[in-house]
Protein backbone atom coordinates (compact mmCIF):
# COMPACT_ATOMS: atom_id res chain seq x y z
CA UNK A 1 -155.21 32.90 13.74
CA UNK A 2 -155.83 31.64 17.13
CA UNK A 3 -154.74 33.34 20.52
CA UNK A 4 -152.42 30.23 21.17
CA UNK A 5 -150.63 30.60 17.73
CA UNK A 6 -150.77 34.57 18.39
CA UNK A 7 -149.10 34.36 22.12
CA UNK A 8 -146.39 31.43 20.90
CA UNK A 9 -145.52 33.79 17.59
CA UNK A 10 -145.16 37.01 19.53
CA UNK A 11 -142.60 34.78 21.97
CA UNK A 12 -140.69 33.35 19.46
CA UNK A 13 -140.32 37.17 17.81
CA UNK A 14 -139.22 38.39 20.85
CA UNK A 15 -136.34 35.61 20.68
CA UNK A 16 -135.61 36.18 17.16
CA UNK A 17 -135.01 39.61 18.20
CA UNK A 18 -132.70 39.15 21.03
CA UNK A 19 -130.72 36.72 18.80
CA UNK A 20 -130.24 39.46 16.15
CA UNK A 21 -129.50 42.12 18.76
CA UNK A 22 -126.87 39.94 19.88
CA UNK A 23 -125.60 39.30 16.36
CA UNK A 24 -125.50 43.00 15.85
CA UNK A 25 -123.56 43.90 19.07
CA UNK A 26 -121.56 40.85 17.82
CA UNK A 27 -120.70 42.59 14.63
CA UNK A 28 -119.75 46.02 16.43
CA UNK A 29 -117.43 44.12 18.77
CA UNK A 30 -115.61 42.50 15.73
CA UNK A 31 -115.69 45.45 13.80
CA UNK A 32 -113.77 47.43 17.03
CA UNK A 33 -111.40 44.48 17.38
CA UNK A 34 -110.77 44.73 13.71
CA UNK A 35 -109.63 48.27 14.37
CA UNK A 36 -107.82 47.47 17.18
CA UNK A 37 -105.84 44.64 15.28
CA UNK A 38 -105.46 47.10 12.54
CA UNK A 39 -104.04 49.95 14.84
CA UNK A 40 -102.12 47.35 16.68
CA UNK A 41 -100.33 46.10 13.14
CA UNK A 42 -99.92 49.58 12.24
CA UNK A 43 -98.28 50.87 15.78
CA UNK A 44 -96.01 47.24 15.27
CA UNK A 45 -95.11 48.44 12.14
CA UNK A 46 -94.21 51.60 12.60
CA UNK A 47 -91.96 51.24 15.63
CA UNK A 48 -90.20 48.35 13.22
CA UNK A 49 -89.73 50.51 10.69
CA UNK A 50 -88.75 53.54 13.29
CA UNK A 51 -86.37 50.69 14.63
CA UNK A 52 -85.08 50.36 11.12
CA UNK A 53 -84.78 53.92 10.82
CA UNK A 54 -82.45 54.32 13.84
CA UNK A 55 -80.11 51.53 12.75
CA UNK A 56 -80.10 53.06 8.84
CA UNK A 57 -79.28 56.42 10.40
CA UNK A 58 -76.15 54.89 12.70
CA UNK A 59 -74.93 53.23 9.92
CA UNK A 60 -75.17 56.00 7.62
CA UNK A 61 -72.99 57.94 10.63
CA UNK A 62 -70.50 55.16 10.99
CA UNK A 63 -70.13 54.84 6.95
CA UNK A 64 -69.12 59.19 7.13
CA UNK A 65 -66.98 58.79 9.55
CA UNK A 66 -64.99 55.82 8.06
CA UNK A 67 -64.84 58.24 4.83
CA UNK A 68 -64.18 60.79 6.89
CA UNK A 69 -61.46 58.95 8.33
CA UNK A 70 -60.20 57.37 4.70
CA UNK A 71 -59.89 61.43 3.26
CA UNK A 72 -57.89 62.19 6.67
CA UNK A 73 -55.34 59.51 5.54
CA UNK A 74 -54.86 60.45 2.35
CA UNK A 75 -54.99 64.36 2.87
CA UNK A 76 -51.89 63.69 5.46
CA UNK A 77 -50.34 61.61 2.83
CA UNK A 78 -50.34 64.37 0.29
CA UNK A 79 -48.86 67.10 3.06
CA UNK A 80 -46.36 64.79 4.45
CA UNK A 81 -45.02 64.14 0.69
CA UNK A 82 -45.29 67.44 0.04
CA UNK A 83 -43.56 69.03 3.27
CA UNK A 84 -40.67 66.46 2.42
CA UNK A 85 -40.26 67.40 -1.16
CA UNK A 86 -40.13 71.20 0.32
CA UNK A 87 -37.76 69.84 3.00
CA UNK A 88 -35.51 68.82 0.52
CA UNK A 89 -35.84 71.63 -1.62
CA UNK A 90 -34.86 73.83 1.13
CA UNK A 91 -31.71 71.86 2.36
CA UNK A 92 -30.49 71.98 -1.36
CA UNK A 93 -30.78 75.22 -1.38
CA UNK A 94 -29.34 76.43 2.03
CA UNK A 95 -26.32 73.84 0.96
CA UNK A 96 -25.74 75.96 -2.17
CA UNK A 97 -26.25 79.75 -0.61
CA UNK A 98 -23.51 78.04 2.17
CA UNK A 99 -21.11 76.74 -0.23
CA UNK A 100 -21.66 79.97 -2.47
CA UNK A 101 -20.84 82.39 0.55
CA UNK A 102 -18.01 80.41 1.60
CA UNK A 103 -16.47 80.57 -1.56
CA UNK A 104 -17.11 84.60 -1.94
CA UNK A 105 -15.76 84.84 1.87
CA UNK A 106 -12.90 82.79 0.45
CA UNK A 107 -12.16 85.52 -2.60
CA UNK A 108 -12.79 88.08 -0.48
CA UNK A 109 -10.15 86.85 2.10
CA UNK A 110 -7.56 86.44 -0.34
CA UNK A 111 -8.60 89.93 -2.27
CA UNK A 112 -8.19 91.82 1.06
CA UNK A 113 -4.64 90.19 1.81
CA UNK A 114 -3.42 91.40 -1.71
CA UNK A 115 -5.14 94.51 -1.37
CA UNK A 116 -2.81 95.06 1.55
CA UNK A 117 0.36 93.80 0.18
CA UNK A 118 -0.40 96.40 -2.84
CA UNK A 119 -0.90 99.27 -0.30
CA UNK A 120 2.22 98.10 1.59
CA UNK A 121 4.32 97.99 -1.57
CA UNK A 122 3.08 101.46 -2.66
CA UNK A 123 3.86 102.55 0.43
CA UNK A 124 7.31 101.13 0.50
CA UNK A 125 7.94 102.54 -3.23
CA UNK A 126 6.67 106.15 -2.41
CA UNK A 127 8.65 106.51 1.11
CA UNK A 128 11.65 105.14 -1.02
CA UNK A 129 11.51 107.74 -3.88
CA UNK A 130 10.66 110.33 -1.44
CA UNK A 131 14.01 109.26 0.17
CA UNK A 132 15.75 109.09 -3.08
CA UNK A 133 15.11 112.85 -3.75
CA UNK A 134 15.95 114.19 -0.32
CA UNK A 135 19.56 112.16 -0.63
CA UNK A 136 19.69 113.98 -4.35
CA UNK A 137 19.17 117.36 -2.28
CA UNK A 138 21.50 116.78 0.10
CA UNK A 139 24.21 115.58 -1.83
CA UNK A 140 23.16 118.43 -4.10
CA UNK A 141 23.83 120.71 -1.39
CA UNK A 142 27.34 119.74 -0.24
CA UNK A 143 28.45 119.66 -3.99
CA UNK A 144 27.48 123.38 -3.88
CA UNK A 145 28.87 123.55 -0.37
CA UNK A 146 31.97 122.48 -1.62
CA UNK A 147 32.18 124.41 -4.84
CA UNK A 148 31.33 127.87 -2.45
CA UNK A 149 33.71 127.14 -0.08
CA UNK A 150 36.80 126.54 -2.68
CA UNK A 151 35.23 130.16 -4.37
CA UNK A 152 35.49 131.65 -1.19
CA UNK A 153 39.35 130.34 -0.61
CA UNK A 154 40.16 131.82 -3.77
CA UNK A 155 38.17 134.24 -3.42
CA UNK A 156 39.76 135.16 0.13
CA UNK A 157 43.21 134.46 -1.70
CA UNK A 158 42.84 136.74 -4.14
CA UNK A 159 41.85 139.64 -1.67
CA UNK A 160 44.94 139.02 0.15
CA UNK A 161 47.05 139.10 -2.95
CA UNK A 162 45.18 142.48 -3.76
CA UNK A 163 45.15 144.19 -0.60
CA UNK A 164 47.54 145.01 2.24
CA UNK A 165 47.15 145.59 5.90
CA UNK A 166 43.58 145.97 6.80
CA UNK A 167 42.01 146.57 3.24
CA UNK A 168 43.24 142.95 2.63
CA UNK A 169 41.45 141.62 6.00
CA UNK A 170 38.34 143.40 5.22
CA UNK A 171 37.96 141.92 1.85
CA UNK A 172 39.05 138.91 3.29
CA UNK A 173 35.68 139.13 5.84
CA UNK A 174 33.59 139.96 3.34
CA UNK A 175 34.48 136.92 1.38
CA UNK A 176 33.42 134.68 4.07
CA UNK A 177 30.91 136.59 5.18
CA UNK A 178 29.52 135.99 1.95
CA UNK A 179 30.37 132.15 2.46
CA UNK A 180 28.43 132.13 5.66
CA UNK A 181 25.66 133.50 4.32
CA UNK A 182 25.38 131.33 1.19
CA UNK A 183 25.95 127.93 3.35
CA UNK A 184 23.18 129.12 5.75
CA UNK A 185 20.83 128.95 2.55
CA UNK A 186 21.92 125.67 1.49
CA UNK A 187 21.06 124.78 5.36
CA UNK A 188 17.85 126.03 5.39
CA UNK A 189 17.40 124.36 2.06
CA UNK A 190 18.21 120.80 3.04
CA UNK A 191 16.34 121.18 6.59
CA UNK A 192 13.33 122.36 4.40
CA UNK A 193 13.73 119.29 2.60
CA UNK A 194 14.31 117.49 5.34
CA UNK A 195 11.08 118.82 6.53
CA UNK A 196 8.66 118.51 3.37
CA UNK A 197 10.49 114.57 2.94
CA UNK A 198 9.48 113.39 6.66
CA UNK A 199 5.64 115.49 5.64
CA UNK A 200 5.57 113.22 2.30
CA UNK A 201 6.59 109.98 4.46
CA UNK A 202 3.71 110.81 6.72
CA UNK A 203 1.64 111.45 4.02
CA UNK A 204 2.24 107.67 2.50
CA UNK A 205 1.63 106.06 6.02
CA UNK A 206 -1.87 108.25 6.22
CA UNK A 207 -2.59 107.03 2.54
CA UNK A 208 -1.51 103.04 2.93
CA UNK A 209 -3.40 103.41 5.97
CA UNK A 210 -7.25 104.72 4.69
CA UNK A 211 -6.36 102.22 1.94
CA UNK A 212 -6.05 99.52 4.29
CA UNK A 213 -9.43 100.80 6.07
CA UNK A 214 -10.85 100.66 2.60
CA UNK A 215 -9.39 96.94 1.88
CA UNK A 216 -11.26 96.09 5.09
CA UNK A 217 -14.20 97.91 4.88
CA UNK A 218 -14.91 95.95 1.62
CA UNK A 219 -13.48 92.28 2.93
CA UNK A 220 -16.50 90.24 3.17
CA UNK A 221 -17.51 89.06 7.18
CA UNK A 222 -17.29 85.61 7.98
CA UNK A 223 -20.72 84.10 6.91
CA UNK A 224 -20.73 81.69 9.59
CA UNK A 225 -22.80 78.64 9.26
CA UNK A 226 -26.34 78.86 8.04
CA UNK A 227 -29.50 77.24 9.83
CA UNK A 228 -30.70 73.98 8.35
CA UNK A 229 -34.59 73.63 7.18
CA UNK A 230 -36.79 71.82 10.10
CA UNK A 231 -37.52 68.81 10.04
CA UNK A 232 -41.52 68.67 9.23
CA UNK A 233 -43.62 67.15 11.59
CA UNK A 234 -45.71 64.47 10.75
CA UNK A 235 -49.54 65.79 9.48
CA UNK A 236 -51.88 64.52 12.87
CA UNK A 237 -55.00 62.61 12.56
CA UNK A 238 -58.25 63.62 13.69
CA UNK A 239 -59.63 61.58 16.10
CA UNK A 240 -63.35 61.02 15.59
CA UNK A 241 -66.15 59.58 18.27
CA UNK A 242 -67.99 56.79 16.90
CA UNK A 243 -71.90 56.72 17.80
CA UNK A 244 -72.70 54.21 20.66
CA UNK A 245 -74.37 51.05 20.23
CA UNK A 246 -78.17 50.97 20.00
CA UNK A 247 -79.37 49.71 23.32
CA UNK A 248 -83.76 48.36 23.65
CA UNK A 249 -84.31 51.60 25.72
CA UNK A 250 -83.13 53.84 21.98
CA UNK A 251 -85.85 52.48 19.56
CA UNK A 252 -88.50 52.53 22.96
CA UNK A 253 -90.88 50.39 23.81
CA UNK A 254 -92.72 47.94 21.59
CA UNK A 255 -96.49 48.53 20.92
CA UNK A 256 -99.21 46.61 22.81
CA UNK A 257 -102.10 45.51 22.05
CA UNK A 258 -105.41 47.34 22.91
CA UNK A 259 -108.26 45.98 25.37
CA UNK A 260 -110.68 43.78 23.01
CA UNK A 261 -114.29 44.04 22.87
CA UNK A 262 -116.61 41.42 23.67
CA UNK A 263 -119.67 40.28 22.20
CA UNK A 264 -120.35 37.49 24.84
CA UNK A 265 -122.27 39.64 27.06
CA UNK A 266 -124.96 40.23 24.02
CA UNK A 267 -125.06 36.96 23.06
CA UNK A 268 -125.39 35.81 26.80
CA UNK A 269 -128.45 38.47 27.50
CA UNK A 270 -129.81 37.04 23.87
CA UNK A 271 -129.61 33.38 25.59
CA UNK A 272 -131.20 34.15 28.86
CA UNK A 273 -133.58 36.02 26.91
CA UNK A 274 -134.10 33.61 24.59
CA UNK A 275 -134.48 31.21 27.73
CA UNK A 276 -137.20 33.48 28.86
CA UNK A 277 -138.57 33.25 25.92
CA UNK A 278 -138.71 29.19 26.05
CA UNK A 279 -139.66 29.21 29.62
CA UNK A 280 -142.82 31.31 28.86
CA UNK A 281 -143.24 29.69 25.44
CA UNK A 282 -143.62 26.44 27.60
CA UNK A 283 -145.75 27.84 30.44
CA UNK A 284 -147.93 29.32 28.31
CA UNK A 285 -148.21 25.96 26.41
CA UNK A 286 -148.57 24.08 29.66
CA UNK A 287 -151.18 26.46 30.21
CA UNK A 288 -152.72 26.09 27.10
CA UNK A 289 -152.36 22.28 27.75
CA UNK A 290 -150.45 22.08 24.24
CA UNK A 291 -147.87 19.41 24.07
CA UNK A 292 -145.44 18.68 21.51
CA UNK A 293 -144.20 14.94 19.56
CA UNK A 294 -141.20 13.51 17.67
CA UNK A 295 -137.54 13.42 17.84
CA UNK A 296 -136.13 16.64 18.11
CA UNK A 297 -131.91 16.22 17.61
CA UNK A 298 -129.91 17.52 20.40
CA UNK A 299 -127.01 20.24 19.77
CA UNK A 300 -123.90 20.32 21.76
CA UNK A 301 -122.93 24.17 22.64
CA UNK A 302 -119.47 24.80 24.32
CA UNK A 303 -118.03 28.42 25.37
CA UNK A 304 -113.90 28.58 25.81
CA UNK A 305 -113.07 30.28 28.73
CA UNK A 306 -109.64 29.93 30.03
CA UNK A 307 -107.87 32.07 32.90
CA UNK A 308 -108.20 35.98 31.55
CA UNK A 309 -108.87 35.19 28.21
CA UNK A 310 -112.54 34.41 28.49
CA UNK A 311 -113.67 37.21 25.92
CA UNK A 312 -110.99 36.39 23.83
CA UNK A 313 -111.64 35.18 19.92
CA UNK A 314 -109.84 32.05 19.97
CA UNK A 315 -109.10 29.39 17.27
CA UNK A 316 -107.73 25.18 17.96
CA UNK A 317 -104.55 26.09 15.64
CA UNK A 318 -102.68 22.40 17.05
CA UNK A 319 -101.32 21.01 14.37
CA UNK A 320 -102.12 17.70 15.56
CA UNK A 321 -105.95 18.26 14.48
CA UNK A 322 -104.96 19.39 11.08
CA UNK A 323 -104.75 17.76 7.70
CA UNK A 324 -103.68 18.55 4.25
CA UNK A 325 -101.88 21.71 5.01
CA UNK A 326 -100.34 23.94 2.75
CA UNK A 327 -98.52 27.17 3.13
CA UNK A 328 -100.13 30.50 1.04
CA UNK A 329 -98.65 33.38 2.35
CA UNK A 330 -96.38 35.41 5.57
CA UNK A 331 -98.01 38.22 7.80
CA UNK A 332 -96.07 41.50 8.54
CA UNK A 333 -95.21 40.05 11.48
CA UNK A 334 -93.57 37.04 10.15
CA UNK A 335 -95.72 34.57 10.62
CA UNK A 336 -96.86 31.80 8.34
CA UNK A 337 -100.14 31.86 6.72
CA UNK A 338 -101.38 28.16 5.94
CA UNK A 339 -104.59 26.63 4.51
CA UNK A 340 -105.86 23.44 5.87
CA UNK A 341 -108.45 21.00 6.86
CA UNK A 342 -109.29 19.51 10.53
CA UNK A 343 -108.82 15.59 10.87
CA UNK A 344 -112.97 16.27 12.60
CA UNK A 345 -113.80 17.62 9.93
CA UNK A 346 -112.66 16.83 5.91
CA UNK A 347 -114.58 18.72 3.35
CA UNK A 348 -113.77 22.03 4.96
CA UNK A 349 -110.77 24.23 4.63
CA UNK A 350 -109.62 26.94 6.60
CA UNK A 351 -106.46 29.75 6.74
CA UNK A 352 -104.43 31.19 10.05
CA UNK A 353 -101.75 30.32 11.69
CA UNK A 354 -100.36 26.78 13.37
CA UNK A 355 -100.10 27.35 16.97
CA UNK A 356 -96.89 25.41 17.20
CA UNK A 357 -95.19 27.97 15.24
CA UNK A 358 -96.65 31.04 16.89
CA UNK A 359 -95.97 29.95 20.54
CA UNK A 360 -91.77 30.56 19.31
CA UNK A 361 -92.62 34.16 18.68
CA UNK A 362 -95.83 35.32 20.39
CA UNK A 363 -96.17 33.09 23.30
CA UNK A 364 -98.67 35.05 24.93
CA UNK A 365 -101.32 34.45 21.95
CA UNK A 366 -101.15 30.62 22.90
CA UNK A 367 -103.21 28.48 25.44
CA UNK A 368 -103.53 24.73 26.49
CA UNK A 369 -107.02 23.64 25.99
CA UNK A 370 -107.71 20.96 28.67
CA UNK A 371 -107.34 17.93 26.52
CA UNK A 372 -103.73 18.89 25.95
CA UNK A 373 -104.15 20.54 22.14
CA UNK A 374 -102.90 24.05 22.02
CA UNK A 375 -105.15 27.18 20.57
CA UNK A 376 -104.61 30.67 19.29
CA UNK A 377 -106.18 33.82 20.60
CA UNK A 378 -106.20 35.48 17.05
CA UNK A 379 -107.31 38.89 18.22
CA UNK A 380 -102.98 39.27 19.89
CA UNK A 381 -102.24 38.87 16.17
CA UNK A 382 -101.94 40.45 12.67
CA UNK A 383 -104.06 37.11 10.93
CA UNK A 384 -107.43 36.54 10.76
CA UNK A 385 -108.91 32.71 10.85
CA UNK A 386 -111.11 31.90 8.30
CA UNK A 387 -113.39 29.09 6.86
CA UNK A 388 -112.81 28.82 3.03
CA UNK A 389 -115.05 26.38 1.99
């Protein structure tokens, strides 16, 4: 092989090996913004789901208390019947122990009152007999009286007949001497009965008397009136605090996407490289005076950089340059997955999003190309873009 062929080869190799450096930091930088993507979906997810989590767990709260609240009822239902029934129970039988005592008190009243008309009577009937026996005695004793003092006339006249002068007077004094002493016993008899008649009497009024204090000492006291059952009180309610509302600041703050890597800066070093390359490629065949002939066809290259999304992946997702399109699928995040072809370009299809659609619920993934169409920056997103065929 020739130097010229040698020097162009090893040029072109040098190239060729920028461009697959390039490619290879390309692949890292996709690979990281894969994982970034994927660690971005997951954080999304899991704060939804956390999210979720927080509302279950309020509801669950709210759903106990409104049982809680449901048992309350109907446990005071059951005590309030139950304290009326034993209300009622109560009254009926306070009503019967009062009627029941009256009626005893009653008895007892009208026991006591004959109790005392008995003692009175006995009473009246002993003093009476007691009366009857001294008037017997006494009576008893003037008969006697009488009959002594006629003995002692005759007596007297019959010792007058007998006697003379002073034998007759003495027997005379004897006899009523004798008279004397025989009405002084029948004296002291009747004032003896006198004596054990007003005792008896006084025994009768001490008797009717402890009988009375017996007649009242088992008369029944007035029972009065006795205390009605209370009213029961109504069974309260417990009062219970319901959870507050879930506010943004309770479920915290929603997951952000990562800084993305780049691969522009490899495949820019590869293209100044790669112009190096040329440059010397063509000064060393100017100075090997080599030229070149025929058409060569010219490629048009343009690099999207908008604002600060320059090292952004982005995608024309307008649906005004699509074609054909036909829904396949939904992302976690709820977007729409469709499959389509550009108007440009026919015989190929390709899946992701329509930018339309995404701009409602992640604005900040959208941009307006200078002719007016919108595009997607794919890496702020949970979908991929891809060419199908």
């Amino acid at each position: 092989m020739s130097e010229k062929a040698l020097g162009a080869a090893g040029i072109v190799l040098g190239g060729l090996g920028m461009v697959l450096g390039a490619r290879a930091s390309s692949k890292a930088a996709a690979a990281q913004n894969k994982a970034i993507r994927d660690q971005f979906r997951y954080d999304n997810q899991n704060w939804q789901y956390g999210k979720e989590k927080l509302e279950t767990d309020r509801d669950f709260i709210l759903e106990g208390i409104n049982i809680a609240r449901k048992n309350d009822i109907t446990l005071k239902n059951f005590k309030d019947t139950n304290s009326i029934k034993s209300y009622g129970a109560a009254l009926k039988i306070r009503n019967y122990q009062q009627t029941s005592l009256n009626k005893q008190y009653t008895k007892s009243n009208a026991l006591f009152t004959a109790q005392l008309s008995h003692n009175k009577m006995a009473a009246t009937a002993a003093k009476e007999a007691e009366y009857r026996k001294l008037k017997e005695i006494t009576q008893s004793v003037a008969f006697q009286n009488q009959d002594m003092v006629l003995e002692s006339l005759m007596a007297e006249g019959d010792a007058i007949v007998r006697g003379s002068g002073r034998s007759g007077a003495k027997a005379a004094q004897a006899v009523m001497a004798s008279l004397g002493m025989n009405q002084a016993k029948l004296a002291e008899s009747l004032i003896s009965a006198e004596r054990n008649t007003a005792a008896t009497i006084r025994d009768i009024a001490r008797d009717q008397y402890g009988a009375n204090l017996a007649a009242l000492a088992n008369k029944m006291i007035h029972p009065g009136t006795l205390p009605t059952p209370e009213i029961p009180l109504a069974t309260p309610l417990t009062e219970y605090q319901e959870p507050r509302e879930l506010e943004a600041f309770d479920f915290g703050p929603k997951p952000i996407k990562g800084a993305q890597a780049s691969s522009l800066a490899g495949w820019a070093n590869a293209i100044s490289g790669l112009g190096n390359s040329i440059t010397a490629f063509a000064n060393y065949q100017s100075n090997w005076n080599i030229g070149s002939t025929g058409n060569t066809g010219s490629q048009h290259t343009s690099t999207y950089q908008s604002g600060n999304f320059a090292n952004q992946t982005s995608g024309a997702s307008d649906i005004r340059l699509k074609e054909n399109i036909v829904k396949v699928g939904k992302a976690l995040s709820g977007l729409n997955i469709y499959e389509w072809s550009y108007k440009s370009a026919p015989n190929s299809r390709y899946r992701g999003v329509i930018a339309q659609e995404v701009i409602k619920i992640f604005p900040e993934a959208v941009i307006k190309e200078k002719d007016g169409f919108l595009s997607v920056i794919y890496d702020f997103l949970d979908v991929n873009m891809e060419l199908i065929t």
